[in-house]
Protein backbone atom coordinates (compact mmCIF):
# COMPACT_ATOMS: atom_id res chain seq x y z
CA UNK A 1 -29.94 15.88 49.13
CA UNK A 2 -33.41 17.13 48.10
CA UNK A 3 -34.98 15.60 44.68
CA UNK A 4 -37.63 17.17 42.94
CA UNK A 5 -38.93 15.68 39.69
CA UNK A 6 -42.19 17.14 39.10
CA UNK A 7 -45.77 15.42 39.03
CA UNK A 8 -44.95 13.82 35.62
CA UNK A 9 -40.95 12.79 36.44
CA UNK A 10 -39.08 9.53 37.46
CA UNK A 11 -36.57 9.30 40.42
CA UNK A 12 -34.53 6.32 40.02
CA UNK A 13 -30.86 4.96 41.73
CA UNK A 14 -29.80 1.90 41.66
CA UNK A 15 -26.20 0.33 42.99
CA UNK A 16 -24.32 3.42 43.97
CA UNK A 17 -21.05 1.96 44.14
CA UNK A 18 -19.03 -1.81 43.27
CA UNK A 19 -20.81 -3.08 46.88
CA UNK A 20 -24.13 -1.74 44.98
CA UNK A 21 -24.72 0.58 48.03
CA UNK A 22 -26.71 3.62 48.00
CA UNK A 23 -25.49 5.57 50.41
CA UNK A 24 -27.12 9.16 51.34
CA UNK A 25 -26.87 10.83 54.63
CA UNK A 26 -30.42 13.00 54.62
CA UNK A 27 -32.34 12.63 51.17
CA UNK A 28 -35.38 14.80 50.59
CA UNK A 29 -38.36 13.71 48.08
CA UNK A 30 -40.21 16.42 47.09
CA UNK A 31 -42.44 15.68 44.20
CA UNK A 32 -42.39 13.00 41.36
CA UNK A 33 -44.69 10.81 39.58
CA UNK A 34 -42.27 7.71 41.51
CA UNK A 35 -39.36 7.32 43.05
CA UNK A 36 -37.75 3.86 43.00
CA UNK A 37 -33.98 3.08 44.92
CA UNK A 38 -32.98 -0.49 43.87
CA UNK A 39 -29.68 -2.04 45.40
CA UNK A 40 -28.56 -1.31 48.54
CA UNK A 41 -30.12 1.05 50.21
CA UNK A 42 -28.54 3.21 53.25
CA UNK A 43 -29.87 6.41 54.24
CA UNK A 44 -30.06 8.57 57.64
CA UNK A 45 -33.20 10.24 57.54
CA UNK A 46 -35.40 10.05 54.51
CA UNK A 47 -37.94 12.92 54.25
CA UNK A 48 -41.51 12.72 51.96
CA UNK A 49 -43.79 15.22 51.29
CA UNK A 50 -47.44 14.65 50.72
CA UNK A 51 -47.51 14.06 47.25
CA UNK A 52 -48.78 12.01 45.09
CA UNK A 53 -45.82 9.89 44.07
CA UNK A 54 -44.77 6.09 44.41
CA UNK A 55 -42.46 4.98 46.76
CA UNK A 56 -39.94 1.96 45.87
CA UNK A 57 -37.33 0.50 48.10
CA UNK A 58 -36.86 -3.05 46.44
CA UNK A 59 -32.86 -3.09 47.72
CA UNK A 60 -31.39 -6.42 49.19
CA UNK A 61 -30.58 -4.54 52.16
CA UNK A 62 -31.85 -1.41 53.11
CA UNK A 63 -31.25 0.72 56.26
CA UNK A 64 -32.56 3.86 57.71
CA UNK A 65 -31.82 5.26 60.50
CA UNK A 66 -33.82 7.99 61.87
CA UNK A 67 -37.70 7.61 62.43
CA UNK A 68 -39.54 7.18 58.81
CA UNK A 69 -42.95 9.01 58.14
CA UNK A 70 -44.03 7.93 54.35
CA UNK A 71 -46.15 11.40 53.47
CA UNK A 72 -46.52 10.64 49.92
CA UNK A 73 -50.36 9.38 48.90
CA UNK A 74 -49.26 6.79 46.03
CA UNK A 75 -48.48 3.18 46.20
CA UNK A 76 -45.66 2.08 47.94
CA UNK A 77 -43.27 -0.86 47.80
CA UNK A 78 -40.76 -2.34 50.26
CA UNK A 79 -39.00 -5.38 49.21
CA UNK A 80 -39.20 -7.53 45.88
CA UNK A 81 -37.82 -10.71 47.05
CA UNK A 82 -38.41 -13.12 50.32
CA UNK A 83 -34.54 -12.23 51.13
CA UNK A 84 -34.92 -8.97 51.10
CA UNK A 85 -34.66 -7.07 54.03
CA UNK A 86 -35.22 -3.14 55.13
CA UNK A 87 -34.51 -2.02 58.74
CA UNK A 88 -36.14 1.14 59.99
CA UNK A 89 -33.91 1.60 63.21
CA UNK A 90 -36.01 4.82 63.78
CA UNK A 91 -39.51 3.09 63.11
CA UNK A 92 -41.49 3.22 60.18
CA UNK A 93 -44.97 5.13 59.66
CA UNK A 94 -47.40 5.19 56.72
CA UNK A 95 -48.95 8.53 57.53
CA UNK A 96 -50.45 9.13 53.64
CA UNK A 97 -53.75 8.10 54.46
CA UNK A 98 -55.31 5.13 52.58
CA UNK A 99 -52.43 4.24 50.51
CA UNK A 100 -51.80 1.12 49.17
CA UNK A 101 -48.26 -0.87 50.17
CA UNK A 102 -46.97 -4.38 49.06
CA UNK A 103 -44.46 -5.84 51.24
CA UNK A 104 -41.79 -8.77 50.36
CA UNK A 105 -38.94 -10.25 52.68
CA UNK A 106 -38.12 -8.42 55.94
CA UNK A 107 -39.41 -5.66 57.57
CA UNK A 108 -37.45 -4.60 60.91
CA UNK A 109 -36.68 -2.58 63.23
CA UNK A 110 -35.08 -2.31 67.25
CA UNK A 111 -37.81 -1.46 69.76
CA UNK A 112 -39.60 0.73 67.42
CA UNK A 113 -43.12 0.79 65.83
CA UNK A 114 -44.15 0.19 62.57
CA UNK A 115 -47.41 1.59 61.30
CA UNK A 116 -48.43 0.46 58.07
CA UNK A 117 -51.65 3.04 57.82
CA UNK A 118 -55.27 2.75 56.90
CA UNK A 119 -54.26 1.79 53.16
CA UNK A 120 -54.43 -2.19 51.36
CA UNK A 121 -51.41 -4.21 52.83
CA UNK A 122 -50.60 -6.56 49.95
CA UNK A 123 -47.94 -9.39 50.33
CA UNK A 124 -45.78 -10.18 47.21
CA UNK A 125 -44.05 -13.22 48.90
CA UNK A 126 -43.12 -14.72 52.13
CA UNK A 127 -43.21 -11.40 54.59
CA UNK A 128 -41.97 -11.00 58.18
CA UNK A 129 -42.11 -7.87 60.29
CA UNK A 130 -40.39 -7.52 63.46
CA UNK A 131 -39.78 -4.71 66.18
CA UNK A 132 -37.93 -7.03 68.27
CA UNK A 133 -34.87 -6.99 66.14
CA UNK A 134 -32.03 -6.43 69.20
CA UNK A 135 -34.45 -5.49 71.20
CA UNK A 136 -36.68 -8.24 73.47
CA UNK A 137 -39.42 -5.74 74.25
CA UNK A 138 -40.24 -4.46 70.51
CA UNK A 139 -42.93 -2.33 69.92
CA UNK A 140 -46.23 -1.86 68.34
CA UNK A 141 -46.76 -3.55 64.94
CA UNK A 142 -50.07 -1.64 62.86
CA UNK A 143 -52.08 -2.61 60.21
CA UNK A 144 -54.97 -0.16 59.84
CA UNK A 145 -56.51 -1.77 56.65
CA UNK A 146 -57.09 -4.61 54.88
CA UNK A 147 -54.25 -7.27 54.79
CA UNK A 148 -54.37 -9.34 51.59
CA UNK A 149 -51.70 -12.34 52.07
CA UNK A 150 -52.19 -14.34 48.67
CA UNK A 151 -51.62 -17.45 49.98
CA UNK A 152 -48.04 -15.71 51.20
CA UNK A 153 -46.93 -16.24 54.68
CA UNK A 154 -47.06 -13.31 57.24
CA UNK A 155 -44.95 -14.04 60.49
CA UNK A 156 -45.44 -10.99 63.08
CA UNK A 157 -42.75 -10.33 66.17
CA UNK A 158 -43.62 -7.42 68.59
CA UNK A 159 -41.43 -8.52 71.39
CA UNK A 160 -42.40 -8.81 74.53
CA UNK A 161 -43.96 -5.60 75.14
CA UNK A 162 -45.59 -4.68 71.65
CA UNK A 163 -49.16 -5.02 70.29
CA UNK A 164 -50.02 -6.31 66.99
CA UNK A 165 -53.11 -4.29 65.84
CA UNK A 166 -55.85 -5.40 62.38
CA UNK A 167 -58.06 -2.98 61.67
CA UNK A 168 -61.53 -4.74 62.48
């Protein structure tokens, strides 16, 4: 599934079915000025493109399979509650440059990184991230900006074999 809204046009899905599931095998976002999936999200590989668009995934529970690489330059936002929770089995990869991302709830995945990027890592509640989910070892956990916690709580698990990185 490929959506393309234009630079001044809304993407928005929210509880796909009576379970409230989202549930897309390969979704493309091309261009929008945001796209937002509320509800639960499950989707095999999502594809961005290096836009300028927001990114929302505020679901309960949200899954993705394949390996994520966030392309899109604008603000984005996983989680909106401290019980929320978003695995990235694949990993997860903020490759837009400095762009800005507020995290709330869970952030996991099984023996794969997670690379939050050079942008402001804001913390809307309690936050954990995790890359030992299943898996002892883990992997790397990245934070190549700032982190701002607001008095939030950040708990960090890279396994036994991952590195948790600040940028200095």
């Amino acid at each position: 599934l490929a959506l393309d809204a234009g630079t001044g046009g809304a993407i928005s899905a929210t509880a796909g079915n009576a379970g409230g599931l989202i549930d897309i095998t390969d979704l493309t976002i091309t261009d929008a000025a945001s796209a937002s999936f509320a509800g639960r999200v499950q989707i095999n590989e999502l594809i961005t493109t290096a836009n300028d668009y927001t990114l929302s995934l505020t679901g309960d529970v949200n899954t993705f399979a394949a390996a994520i690489d966030v392309l899109s330059t604008g603000k984005v936002t996983i989680g909106s509650a401290d019980g929320d929770s978003s695995t990235f089995t694949g990993g997860l990869t903020l490759a837009n440059g400095n762009a800005a991302l507020d995290v709330r709830g869970s952030i996991l995945s099984s023996g794969t990184a997670i690379n939050f990027g050079t942008g402001t890592v804001t913390l809307l509640g309690d936050t954990t991230v995790a890359t030992a989910t299943g898996d002892a070892a883990g992997e790397a956990i990245t934070f190549g900006g700032a982190t701002a916690t607001g008095g939030f709580d950040l708990e960090l698990d890279a396994g036994t074999d991952g590195d948790i990185s600040f940028a200095s």
